[in-house]
PDB file of N, CA and C in Angstrom:
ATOM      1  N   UNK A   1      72.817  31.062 110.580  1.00  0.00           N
ATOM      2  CA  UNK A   1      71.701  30.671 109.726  1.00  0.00           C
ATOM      3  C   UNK A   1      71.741  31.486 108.438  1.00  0.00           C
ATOM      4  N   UNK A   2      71.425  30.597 107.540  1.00  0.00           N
ATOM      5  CA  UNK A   2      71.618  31.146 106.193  1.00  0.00           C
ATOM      6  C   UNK A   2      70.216  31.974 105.892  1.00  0.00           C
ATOM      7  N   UNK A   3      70.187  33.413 105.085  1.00  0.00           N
ATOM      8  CA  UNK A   3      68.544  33.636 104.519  1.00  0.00           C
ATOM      9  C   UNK A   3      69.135  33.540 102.941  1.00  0.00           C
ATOM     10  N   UNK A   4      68.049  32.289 102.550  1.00  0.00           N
ATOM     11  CA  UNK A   4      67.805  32.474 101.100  1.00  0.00           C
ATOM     12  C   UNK A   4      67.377  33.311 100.335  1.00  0.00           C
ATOM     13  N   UNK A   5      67.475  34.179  99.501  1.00  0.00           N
ATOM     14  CA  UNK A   5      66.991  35.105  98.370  1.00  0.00           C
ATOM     15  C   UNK A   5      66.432  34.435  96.635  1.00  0.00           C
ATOM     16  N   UNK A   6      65.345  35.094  96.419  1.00  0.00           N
ATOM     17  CA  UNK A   6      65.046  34.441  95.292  1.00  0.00           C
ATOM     18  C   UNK A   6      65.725  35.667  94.405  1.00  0.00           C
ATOM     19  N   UNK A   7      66.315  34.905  93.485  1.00  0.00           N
ATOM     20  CA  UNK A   7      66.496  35.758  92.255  1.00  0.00           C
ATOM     21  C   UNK A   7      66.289  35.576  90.959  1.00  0.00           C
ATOM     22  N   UNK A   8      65.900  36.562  89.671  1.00  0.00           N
ATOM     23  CA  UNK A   8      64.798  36.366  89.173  1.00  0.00           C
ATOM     24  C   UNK A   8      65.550  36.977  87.807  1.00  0.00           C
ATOM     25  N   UNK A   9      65.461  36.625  86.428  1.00  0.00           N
ATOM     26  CA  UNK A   9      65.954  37.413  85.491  1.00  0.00           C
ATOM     27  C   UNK A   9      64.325  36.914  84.745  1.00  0.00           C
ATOM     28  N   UNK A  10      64.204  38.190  83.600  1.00  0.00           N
ATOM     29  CA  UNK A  10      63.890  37.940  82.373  1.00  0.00           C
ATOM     30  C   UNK A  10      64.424  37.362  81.193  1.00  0.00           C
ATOM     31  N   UNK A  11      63.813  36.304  80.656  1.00  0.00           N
ATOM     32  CA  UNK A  11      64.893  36.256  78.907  1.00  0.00           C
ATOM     33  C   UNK A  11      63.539  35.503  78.032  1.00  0.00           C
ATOM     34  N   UNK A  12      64.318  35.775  76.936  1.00  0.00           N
ATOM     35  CA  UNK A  12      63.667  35.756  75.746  1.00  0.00           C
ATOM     36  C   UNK A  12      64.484  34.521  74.631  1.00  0.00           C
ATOM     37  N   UNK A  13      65.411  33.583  75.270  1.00  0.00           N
ATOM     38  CA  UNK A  13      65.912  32.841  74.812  1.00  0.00           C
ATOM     39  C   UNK A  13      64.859  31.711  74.663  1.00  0.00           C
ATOM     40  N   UNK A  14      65.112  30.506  73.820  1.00  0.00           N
ATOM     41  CA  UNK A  14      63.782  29.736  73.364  1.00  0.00           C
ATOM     42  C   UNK A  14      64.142  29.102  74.773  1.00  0.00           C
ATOM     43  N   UNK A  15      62.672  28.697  75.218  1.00  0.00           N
ATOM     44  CA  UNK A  15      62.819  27.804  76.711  1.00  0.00           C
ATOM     45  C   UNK A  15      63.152  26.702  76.065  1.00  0.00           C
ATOM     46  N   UNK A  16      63.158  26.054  75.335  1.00  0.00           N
ATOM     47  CA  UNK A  16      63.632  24.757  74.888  1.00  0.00           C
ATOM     48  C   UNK A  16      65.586  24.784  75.222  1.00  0.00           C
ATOM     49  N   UNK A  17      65.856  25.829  74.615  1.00  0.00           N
ATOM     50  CA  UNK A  17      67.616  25.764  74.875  1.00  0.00           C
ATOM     51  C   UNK A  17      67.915  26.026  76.125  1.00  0.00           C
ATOM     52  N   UNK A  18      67.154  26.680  77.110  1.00  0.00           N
ATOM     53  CA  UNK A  18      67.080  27.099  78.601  1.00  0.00           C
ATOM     54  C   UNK A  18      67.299  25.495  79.322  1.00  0.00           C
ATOM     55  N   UNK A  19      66.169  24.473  78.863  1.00  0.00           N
ATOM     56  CA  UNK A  19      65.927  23.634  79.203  1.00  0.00           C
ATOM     57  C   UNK A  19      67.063  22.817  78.826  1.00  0.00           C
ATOM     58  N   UNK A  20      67.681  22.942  77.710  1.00  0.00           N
ATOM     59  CA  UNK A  20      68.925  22.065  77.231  1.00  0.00           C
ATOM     60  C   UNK A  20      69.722  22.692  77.516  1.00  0.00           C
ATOM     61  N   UNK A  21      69.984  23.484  78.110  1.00  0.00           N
ATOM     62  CA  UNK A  21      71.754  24.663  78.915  1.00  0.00           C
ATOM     63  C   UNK A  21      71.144  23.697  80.298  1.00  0.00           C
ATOM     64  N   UNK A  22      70.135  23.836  81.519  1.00  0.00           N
ATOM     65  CA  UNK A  22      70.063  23.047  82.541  1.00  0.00           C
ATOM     66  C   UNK A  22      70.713  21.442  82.800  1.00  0.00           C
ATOM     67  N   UNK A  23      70.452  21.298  81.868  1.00  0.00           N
ATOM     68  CA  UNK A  23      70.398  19.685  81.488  1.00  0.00           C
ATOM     69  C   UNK A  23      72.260  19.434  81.099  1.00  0.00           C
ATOM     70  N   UNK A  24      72.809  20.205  80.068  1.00  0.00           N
ATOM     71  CA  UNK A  24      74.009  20.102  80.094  1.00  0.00           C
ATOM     72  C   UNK A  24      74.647  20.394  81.470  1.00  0.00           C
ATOM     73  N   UNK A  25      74.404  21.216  81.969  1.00  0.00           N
ATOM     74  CA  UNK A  25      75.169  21.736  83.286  1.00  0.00           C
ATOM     75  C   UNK A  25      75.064  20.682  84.236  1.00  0.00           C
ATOM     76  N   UNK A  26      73.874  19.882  84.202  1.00  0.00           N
ATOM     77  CA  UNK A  26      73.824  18.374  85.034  1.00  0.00           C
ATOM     78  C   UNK A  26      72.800  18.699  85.825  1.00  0.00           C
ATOM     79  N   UNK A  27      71.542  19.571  85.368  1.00  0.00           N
ATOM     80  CA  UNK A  27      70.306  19.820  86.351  1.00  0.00           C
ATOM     81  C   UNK A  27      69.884  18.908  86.653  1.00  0.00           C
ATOM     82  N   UNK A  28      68.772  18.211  87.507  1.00  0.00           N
ATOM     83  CA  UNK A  28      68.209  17.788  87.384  1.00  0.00           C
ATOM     84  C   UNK A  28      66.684  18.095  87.294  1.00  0.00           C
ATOM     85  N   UNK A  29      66.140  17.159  86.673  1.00  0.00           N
ATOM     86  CA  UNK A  29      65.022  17.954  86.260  1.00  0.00           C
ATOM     87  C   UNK A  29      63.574  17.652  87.053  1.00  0.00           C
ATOM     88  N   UNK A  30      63.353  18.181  87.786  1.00  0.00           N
ATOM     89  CA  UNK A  30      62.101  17.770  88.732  1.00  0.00           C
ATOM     90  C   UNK A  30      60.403  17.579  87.991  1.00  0.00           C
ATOM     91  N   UNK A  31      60.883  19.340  87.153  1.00  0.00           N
ATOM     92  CA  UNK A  31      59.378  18.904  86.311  1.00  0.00           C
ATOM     93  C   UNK A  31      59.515  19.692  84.831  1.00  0.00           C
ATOM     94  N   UNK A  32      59.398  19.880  84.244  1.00  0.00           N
ATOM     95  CA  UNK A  32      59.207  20.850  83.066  1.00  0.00           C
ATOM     96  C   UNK A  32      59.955  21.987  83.853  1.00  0.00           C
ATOM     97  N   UNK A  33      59.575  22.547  84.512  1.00  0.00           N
ATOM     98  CA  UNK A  33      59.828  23.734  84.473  1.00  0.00           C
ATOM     99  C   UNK A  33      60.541  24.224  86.262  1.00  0.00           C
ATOM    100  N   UNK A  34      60.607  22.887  87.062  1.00  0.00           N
ATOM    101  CA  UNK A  34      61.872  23.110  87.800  1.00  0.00           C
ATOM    102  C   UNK A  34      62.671  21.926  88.009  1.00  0.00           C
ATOM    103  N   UNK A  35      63.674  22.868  88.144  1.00  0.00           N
ATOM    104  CA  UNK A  35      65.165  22.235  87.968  1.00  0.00           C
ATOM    105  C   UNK A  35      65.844  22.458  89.199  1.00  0.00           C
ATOM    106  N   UNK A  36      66.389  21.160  89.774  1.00  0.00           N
ATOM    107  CA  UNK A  36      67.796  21.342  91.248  1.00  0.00           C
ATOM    108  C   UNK A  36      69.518  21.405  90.618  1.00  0.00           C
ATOM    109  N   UNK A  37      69.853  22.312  90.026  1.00  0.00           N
ATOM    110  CA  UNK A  37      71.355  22.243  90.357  1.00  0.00           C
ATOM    111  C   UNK A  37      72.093  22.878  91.269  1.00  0.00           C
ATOM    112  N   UNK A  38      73.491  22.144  92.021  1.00  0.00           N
ATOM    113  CA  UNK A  38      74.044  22.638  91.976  1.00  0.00           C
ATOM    114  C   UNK A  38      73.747  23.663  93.816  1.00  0.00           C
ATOM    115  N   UNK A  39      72.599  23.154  94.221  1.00  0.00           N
ATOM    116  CA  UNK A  39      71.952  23.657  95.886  1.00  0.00           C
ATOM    117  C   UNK A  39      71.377  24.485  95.318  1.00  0.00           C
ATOM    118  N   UNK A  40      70.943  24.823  93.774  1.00  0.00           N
ATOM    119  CA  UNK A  40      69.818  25.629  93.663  1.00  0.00           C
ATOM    120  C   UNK A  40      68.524  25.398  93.352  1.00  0.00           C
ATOM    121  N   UNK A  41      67.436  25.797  93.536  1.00  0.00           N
ATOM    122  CA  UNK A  41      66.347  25.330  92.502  1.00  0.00           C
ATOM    123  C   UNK A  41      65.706  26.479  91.446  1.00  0.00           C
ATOM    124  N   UNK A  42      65.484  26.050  90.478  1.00  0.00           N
ATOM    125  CA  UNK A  42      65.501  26.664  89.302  1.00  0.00           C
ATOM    126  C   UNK A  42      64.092  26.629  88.656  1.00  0.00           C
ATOM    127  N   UNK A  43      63.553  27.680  88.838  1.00  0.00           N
ATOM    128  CA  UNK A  43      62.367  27.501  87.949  1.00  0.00           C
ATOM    129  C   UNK A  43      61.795  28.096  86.892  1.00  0.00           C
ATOM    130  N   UNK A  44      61.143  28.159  86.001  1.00  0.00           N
ATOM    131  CA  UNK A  44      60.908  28.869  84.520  1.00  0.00           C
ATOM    132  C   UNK A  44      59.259  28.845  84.640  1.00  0.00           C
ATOM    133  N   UNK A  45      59.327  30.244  84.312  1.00  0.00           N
ATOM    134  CA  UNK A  45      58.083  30.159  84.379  1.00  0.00           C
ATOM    135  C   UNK A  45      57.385  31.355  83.318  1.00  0.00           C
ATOM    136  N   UNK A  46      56.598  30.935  82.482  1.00  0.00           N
ATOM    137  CA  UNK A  46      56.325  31.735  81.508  1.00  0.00           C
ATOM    138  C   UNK A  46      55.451  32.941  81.431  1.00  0.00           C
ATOM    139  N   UNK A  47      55.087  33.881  80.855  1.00  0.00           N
ATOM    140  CA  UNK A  47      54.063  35.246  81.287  1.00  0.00           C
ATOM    141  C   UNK A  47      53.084  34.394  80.760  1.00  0.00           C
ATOM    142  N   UNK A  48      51.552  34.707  80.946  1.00  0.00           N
ATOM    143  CA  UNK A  48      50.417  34.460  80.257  1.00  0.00           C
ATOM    144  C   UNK A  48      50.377  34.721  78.612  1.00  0.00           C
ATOM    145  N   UNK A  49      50.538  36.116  78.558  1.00  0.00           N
ATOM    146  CA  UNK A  49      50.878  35.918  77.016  1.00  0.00           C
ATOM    147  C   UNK A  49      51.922  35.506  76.441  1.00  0.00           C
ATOM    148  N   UNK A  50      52.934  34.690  76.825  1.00  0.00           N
ATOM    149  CA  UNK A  50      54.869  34.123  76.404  1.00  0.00           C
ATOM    150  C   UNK A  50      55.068  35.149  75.390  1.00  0.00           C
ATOM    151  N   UNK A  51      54.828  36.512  75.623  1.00  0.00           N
ATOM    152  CA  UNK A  51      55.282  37.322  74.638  1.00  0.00           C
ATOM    153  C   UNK A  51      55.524  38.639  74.527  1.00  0.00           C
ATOM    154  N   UNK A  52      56.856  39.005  74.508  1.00  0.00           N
ATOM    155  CA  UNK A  52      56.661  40.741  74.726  1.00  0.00           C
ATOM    156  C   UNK A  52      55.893  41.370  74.000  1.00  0.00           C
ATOM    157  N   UNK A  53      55.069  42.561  74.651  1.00  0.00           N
ATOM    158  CA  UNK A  53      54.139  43.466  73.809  1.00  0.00           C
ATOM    159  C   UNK A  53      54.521  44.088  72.815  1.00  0.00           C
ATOM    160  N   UNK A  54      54.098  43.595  71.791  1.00  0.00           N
ATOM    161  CA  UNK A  54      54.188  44.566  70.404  1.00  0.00           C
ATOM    162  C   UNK A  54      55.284  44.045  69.368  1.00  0.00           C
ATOM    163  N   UNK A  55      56.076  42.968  70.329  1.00  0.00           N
ATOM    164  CA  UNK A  55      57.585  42.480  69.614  1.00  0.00           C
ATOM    165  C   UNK A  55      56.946  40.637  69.022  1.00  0.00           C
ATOM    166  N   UNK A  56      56.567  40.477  69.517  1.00  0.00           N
ATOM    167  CA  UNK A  56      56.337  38.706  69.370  1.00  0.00           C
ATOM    168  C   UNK A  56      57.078  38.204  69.903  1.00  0.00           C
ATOM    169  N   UNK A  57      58.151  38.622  70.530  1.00  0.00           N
ATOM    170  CA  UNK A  57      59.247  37.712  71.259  1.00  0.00           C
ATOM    171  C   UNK A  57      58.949  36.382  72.496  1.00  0.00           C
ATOM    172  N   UNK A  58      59.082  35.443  72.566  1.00  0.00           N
ATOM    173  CA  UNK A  58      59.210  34.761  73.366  1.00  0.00           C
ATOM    174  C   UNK A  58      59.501  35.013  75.152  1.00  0.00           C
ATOM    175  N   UNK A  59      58.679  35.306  75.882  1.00  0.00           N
ATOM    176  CA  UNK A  59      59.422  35.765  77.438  1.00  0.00           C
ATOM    177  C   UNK A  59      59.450  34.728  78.840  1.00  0.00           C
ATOM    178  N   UNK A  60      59.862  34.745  79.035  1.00  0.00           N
ATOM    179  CA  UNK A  60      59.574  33.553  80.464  1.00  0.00           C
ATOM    180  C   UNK A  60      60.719  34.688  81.763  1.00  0.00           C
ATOM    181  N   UNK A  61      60.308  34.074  83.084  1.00  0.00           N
ATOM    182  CA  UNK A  61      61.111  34.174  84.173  1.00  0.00           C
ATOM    183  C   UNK A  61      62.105  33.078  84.356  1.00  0.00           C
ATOM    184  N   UNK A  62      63.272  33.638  84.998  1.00  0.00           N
ATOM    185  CA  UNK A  62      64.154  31.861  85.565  1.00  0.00           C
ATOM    186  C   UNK A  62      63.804  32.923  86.558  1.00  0.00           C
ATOM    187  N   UNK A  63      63.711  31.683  87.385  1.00  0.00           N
ATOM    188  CA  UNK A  63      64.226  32.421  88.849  1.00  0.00           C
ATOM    189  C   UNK A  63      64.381  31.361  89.608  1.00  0.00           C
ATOM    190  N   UNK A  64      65.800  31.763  90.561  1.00  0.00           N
ATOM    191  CA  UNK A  64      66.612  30.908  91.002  1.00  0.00           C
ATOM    192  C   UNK A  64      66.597  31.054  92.985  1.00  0.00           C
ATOM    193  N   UNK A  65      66.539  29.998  93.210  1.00  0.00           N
ATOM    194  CA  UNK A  65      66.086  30.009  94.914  1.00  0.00           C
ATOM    195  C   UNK A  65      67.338  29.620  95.854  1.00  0.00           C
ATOM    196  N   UNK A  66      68.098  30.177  96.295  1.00  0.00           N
ATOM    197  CA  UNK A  66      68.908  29.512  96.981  1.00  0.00           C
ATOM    198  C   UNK A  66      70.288  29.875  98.046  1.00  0.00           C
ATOM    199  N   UNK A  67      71.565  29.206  98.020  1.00  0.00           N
ATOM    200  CA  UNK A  67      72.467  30.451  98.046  1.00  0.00           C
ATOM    201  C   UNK A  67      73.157  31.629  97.684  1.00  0.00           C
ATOM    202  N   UNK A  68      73.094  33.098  97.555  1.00  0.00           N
ATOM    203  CA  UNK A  68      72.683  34.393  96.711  1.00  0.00           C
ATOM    204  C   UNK A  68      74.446  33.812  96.584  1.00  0.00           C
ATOM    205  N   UNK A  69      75.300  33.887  96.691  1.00  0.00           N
ATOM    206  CA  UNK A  69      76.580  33.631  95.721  1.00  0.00           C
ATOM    207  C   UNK A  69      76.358  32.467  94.646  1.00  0.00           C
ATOM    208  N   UNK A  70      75.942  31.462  94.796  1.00  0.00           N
ATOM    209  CA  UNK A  70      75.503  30.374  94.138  1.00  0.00           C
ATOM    210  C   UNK A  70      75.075  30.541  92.987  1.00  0.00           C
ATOM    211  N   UNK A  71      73.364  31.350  93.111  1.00  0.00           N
ATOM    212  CA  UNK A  71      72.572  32.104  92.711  1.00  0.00           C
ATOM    213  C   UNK A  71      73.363  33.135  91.313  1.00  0.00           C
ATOM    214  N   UNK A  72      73.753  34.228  92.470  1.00  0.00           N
ATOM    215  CA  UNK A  72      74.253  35.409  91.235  1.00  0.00           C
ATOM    216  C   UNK A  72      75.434  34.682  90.370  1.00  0.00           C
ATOM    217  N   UNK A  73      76.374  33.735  90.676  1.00  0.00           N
ATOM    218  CA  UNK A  73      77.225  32.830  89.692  1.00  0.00           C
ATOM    219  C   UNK A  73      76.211  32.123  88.410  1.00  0.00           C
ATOM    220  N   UNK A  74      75.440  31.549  88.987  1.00  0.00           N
ATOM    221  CA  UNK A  74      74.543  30.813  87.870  1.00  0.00           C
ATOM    222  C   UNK A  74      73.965  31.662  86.875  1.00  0.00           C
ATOM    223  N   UNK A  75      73.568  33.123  87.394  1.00  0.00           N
ATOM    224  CA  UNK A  75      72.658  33.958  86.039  1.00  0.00           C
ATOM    225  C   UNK A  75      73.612  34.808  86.059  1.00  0.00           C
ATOM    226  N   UNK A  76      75.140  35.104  86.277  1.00  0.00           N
ATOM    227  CA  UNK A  76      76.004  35.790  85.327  1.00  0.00           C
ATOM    228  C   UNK A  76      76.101  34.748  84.083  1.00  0.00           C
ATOM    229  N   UNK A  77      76.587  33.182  84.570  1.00  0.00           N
ATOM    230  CA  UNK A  77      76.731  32.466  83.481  1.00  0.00           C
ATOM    231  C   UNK A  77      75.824  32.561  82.426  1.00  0.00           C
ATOM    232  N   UNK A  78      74.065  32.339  82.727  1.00  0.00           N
ATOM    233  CA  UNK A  78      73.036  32.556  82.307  1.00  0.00           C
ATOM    234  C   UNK A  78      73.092  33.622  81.176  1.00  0.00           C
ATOM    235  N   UNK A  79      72.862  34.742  81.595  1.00  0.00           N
ATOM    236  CA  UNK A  79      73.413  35.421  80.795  1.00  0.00           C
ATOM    237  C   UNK A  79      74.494  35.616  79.958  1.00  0.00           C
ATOM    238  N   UNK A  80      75.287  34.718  80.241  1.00  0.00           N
ATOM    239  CA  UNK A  80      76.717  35.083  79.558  1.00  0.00           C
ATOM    240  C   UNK A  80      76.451  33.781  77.823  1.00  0.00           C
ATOM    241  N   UNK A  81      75.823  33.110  78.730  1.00  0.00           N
ATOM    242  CA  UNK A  81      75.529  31.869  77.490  1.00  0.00           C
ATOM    243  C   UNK A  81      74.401  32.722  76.673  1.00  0.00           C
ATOM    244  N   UNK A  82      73.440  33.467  77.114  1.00  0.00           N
ATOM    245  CA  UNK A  82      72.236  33.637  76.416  1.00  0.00           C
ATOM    246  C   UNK A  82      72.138  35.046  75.387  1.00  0.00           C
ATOM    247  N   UNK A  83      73.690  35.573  75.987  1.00  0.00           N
ATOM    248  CA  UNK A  83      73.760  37.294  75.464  1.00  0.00           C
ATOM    249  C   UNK A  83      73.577  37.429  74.051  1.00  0.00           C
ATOM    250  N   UNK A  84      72.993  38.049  73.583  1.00  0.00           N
ATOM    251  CA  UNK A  84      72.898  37.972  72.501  1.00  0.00           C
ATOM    252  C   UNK A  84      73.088  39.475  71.691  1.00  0.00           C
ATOM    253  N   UNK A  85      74.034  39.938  70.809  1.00  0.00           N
ATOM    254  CA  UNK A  85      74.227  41.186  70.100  1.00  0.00           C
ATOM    255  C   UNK A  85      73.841  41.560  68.720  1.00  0.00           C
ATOM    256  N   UNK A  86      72.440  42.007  68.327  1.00  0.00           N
ATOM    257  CA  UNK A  86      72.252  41.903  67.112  1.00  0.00           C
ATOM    258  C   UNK A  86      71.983  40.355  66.224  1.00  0.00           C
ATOM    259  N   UNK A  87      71.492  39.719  66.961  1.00  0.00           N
ATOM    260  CA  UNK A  87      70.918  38.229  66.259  1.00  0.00           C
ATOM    261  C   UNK A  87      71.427  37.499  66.501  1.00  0.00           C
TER     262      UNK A  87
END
């Protein structure tokens, strides 16, 4: 028997391109803000204020439900698409 793990990043990428990186990859899209790819489910979910303190930045959660190899493959990619160095 398998145990699922949720796993969870922060980012500050616009949820709009979050939402269009899902969608390229071939998500499907259940609602706004979850997504099935891939045997995972994917959800985004924003802070109350969508904004880091003191920065204005944009913040949301992904967090991803499923098989933890699956899982940690999808938010290395995640990250790897979203890294950002100096602007």
């Amino acid at each position: 028997m398998f145990i699922y793990e949720e796993y969870k990043i922060i980012s500050a990428a616009p949820i709009a391109r979050v939402r269009e990186y899902l969608l390229e990859l071939g998500a499907v899209e259940i609602t706004k803000q979850k997504y099935e790819y891939n045997g995972l489910e994917i959800e985004l979910t924003a802070y109350d204020d969508d904004k880091y303190p003191d920065l204005g930045i944009p913040r949301h959660t992904i967090t991803v439900d499923g098989d933890p190899t699956l899982a940690e493959d999808f938010l290395t990619a995640f990250r790897l698409r979203f890294l950002s160095v100096g602007g």
